[in-house]
PDB file of N, CA and C in Angstrom:
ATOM      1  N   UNK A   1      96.063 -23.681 101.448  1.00  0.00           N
ATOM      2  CA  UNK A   1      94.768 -23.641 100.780  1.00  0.00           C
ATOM      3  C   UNK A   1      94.994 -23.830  99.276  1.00  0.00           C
ATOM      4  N   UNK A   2      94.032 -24.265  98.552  1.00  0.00           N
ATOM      5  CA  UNK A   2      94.254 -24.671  97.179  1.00  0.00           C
ATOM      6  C   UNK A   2      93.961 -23.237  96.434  1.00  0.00           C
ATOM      7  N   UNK A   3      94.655 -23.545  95.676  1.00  0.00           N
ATOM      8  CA  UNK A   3      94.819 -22.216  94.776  1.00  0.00           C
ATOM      9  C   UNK A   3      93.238 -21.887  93.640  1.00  0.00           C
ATOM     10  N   UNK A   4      92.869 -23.069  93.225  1.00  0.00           N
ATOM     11  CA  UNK A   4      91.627 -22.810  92.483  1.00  0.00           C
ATOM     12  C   UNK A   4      90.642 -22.726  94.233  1.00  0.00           C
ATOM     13  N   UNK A   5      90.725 -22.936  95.567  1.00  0.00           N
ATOM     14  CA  UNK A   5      89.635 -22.360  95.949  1.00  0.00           C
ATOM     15  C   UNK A   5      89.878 -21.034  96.218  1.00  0.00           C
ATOM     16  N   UNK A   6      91.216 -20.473  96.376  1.00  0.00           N
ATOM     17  CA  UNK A   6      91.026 -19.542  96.495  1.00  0.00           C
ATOM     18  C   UNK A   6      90.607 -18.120  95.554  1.00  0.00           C
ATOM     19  N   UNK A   7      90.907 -18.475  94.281  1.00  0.00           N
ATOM     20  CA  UNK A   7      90.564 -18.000  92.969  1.00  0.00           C
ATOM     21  C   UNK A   7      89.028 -18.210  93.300  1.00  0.00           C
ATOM     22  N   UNK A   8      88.409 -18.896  93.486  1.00  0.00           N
ATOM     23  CA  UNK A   8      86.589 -19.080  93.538  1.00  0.00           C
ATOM     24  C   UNK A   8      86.084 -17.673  94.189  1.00  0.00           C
ATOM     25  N   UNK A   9      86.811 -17.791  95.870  1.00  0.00           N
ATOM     26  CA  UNK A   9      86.681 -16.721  97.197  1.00  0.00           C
ATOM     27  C   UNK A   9      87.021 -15.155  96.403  1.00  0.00           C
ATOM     28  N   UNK A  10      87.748 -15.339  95.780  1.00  0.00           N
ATOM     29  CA  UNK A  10      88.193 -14.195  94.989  1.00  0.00           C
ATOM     30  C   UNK A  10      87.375 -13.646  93.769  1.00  0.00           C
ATOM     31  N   UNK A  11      86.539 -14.759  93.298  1.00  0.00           N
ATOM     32  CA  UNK A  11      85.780 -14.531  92.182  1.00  0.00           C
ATOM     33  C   UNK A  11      86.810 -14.014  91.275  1.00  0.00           C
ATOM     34  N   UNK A  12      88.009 -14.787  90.743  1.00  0.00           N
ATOM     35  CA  UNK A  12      88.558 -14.860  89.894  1.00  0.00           C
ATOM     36  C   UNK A  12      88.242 -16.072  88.850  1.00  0.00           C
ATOM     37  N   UNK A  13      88.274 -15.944  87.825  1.00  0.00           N
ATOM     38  CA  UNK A  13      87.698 -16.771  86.739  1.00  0.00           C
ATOM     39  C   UNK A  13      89.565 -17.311  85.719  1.00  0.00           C
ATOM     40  N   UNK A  14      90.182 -17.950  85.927  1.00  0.00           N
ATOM     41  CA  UNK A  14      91.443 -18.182  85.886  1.00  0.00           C
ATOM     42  C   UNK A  14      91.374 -19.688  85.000  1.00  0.00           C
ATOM     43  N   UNK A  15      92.124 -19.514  83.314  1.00  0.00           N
ATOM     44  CA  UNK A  15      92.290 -20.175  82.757  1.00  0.00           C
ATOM     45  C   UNK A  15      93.265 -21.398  83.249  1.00  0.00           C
ATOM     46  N   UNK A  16      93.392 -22.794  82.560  1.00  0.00           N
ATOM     47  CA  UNK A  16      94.707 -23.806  82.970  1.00  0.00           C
ATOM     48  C   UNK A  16      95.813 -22.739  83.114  1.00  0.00           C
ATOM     49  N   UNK A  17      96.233 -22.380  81.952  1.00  0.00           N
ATOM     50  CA  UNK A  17      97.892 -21.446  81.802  1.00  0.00           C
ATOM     51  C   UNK A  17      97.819 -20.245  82.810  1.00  0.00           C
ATOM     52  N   UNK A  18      96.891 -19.837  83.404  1.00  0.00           N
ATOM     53  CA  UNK A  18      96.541 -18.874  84.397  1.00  0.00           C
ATOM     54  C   UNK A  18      97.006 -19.472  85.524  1.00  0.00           C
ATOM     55  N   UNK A  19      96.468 -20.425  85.820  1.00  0.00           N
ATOM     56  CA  UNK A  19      96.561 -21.319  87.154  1.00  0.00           C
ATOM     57  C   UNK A  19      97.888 -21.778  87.231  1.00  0.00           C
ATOM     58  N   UNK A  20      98.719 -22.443  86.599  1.00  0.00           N
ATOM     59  CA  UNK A  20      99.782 -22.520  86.876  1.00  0.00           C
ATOM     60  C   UNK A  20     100.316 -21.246  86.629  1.00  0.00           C
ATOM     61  N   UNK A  21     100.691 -20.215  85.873  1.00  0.00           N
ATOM     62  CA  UNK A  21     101.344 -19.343  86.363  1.00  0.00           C
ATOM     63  C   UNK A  21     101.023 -18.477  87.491  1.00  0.00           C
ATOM     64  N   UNK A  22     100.243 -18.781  88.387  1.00  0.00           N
ATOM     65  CA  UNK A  22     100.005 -18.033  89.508  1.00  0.00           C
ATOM     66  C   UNK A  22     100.340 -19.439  90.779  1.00  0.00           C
ATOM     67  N   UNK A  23     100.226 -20.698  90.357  1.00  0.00           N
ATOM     68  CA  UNK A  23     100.456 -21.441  91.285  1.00  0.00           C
ATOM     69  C   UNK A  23     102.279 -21.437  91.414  1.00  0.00           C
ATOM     70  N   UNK A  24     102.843 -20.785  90.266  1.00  0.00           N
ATOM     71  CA  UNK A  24     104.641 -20.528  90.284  1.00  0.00           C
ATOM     72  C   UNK A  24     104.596 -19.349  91.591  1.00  0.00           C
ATOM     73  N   UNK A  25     103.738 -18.177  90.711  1.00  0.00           N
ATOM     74  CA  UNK A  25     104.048 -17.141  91.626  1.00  0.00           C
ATOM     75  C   UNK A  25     103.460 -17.313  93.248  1.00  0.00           C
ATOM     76  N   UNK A  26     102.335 -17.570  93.646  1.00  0.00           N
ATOM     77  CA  UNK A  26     102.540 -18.320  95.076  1.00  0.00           C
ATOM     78  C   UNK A  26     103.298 -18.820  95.876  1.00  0.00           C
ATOM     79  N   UNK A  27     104.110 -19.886  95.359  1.00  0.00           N
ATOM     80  CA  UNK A  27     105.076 -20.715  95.183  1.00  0.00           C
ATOM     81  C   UNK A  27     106.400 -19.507  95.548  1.00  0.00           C
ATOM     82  N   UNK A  28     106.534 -19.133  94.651  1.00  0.00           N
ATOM     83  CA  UNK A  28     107.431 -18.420  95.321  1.00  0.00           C
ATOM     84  C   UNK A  28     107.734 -16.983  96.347  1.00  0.00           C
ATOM     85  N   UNK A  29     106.236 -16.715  96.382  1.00  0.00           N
ATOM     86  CA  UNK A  29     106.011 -16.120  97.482  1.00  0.00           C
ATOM     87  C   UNK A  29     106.073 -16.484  98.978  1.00  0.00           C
ATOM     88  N   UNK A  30     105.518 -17.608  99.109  1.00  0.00           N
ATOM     89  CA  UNK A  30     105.302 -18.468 100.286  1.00  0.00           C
ATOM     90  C   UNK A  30     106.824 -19.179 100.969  1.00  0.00           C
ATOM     91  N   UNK A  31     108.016 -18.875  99.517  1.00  0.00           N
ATOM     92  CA  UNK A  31     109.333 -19.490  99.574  1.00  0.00           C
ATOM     93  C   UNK A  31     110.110 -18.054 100.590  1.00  0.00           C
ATOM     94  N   UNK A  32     109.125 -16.905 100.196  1.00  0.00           N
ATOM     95  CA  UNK A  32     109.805 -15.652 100.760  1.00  0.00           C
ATOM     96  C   UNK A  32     109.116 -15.491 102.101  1.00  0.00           C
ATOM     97  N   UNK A  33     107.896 -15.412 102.457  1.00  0.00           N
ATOM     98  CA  UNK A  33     107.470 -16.156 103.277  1.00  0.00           C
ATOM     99  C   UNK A  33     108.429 -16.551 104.507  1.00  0.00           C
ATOM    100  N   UNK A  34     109.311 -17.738 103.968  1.00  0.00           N
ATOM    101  CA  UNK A  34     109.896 -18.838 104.972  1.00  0.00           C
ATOM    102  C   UNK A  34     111.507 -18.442 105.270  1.00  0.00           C
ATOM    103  N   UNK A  35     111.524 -17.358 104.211  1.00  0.00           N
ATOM    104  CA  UNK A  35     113.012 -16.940 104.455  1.00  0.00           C
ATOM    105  C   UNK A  35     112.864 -15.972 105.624  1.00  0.00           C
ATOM    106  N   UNK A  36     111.950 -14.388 105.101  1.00  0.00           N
ATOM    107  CA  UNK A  36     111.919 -13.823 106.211  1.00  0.00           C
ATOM    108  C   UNK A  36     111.410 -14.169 107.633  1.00  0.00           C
ATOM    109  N   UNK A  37     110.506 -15.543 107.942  1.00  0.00           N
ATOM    110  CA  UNK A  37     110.100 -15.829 109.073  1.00  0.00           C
ATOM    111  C   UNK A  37     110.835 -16.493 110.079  1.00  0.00           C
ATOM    112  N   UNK A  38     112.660 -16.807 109.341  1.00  0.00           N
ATOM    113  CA  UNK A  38     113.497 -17.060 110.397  1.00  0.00           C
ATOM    114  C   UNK A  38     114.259 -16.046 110.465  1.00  0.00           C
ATOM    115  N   UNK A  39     113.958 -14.486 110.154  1.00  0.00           N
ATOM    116  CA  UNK A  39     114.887 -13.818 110.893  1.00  0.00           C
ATOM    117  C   UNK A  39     115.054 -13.345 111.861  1.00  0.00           C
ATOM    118  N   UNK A  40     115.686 -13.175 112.814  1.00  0.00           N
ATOM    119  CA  UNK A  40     115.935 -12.852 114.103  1.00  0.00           C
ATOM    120  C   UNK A  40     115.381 -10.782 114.346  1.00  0.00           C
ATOM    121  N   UNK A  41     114.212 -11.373 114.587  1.00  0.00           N
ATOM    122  CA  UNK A  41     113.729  -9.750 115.109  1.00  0.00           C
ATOM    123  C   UNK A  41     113.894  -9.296 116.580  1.00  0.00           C
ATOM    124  N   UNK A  42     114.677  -9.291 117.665  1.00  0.00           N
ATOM    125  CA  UNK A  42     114.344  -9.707 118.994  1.00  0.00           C
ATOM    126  C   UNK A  42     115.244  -8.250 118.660  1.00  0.00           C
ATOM    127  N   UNK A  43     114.676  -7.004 120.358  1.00  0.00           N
ATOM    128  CA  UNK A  43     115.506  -6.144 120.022  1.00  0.00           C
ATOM    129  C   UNK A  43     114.721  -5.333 119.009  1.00  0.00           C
ATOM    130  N   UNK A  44     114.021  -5.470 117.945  1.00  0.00           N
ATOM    131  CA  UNK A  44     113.776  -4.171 117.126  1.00  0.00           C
ATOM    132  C   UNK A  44     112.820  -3.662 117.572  1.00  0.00           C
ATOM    133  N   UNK A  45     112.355  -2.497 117.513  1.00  0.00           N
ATOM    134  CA  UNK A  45     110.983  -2.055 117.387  1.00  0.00           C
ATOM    135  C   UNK A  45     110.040  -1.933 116.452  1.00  0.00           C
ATOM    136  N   UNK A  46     108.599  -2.955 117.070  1.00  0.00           N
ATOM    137  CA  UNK A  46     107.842  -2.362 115.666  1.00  0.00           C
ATOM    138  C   UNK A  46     107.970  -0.982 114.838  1.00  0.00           C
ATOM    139  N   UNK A  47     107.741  -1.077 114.123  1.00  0.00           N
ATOM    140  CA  UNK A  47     107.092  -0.159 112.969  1.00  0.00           C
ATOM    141  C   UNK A  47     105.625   0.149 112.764  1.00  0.00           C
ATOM    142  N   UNK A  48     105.015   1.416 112.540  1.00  0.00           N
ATOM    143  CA  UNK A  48     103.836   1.994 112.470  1.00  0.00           C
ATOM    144  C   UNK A  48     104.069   2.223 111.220  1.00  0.00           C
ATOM    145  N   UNK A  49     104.802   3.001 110.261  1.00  0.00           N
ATOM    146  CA  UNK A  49     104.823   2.997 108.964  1.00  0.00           C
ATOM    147  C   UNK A  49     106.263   2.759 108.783  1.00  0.00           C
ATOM    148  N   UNK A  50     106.789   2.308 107.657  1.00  0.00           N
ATOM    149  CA  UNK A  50     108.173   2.164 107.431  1.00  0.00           C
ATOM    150  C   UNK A  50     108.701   3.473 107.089  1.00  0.00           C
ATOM    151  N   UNK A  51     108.422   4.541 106.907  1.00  0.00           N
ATOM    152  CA  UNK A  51     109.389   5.318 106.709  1.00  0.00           C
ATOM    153  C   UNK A  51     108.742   6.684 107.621  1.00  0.00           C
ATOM    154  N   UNK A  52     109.624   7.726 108.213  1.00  0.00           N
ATOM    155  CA  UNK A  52     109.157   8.824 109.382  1.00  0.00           C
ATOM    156  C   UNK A  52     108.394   9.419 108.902  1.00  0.00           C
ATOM    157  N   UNK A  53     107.157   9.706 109.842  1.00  0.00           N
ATOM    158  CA  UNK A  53     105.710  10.564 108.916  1.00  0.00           C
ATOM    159  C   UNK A  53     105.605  11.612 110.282  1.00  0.00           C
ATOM    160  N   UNK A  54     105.534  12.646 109.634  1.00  0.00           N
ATOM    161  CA  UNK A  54     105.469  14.158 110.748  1.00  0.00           C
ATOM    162  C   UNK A  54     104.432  14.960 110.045  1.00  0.00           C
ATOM    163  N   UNK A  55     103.537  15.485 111.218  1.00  0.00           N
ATOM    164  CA  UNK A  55     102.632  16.492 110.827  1.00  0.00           C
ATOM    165  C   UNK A  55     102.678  17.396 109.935  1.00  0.00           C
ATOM    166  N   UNK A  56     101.947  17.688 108.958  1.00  0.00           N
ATOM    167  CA  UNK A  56     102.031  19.049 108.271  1.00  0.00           C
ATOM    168  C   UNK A  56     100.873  19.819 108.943  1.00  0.00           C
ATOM    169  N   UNK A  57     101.095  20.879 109.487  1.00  0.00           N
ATOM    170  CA  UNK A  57     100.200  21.658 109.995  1.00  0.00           C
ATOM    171  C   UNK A  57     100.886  23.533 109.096  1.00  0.00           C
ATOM    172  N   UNK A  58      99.259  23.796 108.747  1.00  0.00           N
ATOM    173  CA  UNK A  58      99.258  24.905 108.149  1.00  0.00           C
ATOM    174  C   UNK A  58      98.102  25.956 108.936  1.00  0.00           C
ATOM    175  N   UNK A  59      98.572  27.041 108.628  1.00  0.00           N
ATOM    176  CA  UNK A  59      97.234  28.197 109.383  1.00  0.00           C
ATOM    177  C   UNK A  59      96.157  27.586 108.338  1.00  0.00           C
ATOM    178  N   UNK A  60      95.096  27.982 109.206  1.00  0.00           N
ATOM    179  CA  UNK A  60      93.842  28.209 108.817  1.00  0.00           C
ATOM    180  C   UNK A  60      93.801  29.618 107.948  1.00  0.00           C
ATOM    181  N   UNK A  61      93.235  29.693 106.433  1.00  0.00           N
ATOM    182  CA  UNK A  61      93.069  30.905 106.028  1.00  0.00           C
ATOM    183  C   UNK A  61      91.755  31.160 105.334  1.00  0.00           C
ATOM    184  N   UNK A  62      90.658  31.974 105.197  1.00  0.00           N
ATOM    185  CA  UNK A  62      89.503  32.446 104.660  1.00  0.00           C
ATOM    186  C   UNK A  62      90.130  32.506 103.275  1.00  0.00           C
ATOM    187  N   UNK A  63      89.159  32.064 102.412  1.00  0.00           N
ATOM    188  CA  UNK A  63      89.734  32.132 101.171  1.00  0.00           C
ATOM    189  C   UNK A  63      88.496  32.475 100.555  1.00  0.00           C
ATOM    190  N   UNK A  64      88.089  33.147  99.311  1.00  0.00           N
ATOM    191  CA  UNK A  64      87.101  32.887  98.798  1.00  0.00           C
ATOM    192  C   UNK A  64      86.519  32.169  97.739  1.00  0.00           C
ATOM    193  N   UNK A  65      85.368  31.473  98.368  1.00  0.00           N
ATOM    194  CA  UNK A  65      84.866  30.305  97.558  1.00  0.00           C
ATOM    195  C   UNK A  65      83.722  30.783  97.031  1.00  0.00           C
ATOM    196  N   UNK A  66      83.184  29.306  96.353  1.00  0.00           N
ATOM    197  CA  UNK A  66      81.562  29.980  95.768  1.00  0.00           C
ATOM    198  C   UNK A  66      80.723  30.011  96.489  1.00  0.00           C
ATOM    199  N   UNK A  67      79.768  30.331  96.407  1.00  0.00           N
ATOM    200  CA  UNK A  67      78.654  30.675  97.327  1.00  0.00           C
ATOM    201  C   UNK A  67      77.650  29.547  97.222  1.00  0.00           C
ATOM    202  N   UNK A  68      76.605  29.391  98.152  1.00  0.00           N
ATOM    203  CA  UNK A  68      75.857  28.107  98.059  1.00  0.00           C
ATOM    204  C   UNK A  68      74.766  28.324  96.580  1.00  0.00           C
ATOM    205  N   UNK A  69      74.757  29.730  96.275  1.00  0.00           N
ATOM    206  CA  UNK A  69      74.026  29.454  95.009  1.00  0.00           C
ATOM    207  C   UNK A  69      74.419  29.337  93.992  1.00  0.00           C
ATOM    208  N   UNK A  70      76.040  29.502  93.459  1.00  0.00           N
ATOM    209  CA  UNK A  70      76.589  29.208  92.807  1.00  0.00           C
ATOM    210  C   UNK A  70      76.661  27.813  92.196  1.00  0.00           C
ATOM    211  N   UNK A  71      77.263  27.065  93.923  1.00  0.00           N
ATOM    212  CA  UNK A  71      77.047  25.486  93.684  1.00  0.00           C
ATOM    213  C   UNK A  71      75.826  24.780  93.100  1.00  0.00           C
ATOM    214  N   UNK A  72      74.962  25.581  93.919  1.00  0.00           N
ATOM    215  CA  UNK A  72      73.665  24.682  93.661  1.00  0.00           C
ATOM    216  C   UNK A  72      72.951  24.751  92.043  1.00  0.00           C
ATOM    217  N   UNK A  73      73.531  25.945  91.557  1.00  0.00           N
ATOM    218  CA  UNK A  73      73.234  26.087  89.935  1.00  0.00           C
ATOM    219  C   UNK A  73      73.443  25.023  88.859  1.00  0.00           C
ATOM    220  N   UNK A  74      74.805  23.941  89.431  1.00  0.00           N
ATOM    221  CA  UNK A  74      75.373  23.129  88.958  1.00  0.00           C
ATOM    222  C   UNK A  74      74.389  21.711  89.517  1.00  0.00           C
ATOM    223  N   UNK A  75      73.718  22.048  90.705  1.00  0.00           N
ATOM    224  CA  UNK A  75      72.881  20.809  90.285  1.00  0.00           C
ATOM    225  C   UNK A  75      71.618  20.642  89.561  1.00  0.00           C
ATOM    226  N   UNK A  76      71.690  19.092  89.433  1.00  0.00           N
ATOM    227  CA  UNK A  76      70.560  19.011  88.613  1.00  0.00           C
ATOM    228  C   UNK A  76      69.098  18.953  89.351  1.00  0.00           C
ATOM    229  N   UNK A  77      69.285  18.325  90.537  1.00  0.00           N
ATOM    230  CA  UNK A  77      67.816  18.520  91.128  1.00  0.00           C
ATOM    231  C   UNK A  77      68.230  18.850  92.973  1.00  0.00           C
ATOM    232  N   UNK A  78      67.884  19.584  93.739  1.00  0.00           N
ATOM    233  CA  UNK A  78      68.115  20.373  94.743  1.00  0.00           C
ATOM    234  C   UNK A  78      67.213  20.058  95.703  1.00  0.00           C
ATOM    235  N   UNK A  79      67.117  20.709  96.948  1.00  0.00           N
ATOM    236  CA  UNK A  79      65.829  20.843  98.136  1.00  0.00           C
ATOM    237  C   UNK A  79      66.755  21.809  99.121  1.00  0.00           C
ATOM    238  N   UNK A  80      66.017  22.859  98.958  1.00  0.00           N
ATOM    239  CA  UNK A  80      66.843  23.725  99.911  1.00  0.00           C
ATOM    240  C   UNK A  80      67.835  24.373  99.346  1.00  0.00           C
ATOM    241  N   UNK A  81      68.793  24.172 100.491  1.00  0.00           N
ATOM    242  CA  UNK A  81      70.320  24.668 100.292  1.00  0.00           C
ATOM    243  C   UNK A  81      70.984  23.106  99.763  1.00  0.00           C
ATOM    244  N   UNK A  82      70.385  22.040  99.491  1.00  0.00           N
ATOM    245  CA  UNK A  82      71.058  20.328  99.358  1.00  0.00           C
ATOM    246  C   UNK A  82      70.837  19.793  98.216  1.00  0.00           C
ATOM    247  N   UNK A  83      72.292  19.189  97.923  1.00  0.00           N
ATOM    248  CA  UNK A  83      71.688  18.324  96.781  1.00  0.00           C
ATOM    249  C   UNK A  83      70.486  16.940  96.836  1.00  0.00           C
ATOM    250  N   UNK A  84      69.944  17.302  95.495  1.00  0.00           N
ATOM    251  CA  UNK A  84      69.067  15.825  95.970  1.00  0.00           C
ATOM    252  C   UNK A  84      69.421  14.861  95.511  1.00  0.00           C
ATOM    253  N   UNK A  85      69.659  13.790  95.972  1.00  0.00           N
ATOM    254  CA  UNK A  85      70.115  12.191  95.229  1.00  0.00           C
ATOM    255  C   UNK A  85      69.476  11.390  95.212  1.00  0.00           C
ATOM    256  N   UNK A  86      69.606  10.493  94.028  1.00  0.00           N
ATOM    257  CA  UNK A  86      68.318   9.119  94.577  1.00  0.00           C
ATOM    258  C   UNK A  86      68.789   8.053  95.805  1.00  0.00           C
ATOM    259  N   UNK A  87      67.780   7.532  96.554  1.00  0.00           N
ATOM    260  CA  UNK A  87      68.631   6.684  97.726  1.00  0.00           C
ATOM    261  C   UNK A  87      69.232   5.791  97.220  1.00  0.00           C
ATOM    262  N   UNK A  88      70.127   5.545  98.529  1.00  0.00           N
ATOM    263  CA  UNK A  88      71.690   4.396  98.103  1.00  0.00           C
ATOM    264  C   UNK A  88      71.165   3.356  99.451  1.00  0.00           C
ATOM    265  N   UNK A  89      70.815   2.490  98.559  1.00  0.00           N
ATOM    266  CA  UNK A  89      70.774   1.213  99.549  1.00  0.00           C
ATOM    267  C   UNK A  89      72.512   0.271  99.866  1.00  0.00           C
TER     268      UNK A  89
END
């Protein structure tokens, strides 16, 4: 794919001297690309994350927090026990 369309898709706004220095760095990405895509993976097992990830599990403990009228002091406009917000389209 061409590099200024993809800068468009991107809504990147990319000067001449921009464009070629990103058409280098592409360039040599796509060179890395072609190195790792002949290496012989047969035999490994995927990977889920690259490095070992184990549960942290902690007790549950009661702690004391603020209270709902505490919080709600800090807002600026309320209904109830809730903050009120303007809608988010």
């Amino acid at each position: 794919m061409e590099l200024k369309k993809v800068a468009q898709l991107a809504r990147l706004y990319l000067s001449e001297q921009e464009m070629e220095e990103f058409q280098k760095q592409m360039k040599s990405i796509f060179q890395y690309f072609e190195e790792i895509k002949d290496i012989d993976t047969k035999g490994i097992k995927p990977l889920v994350t690259p490095t070992p990830m184990e549960a942290f599990f902690r007790e549950d403990e009661v702690i004391q927090t603020l209270s709902v009228e505490e919080v709600l002091q800090n807002a600026p406009e309320k209904s109830g026990h809730l903050f009120k917000v303007p809608p988010v389209v």
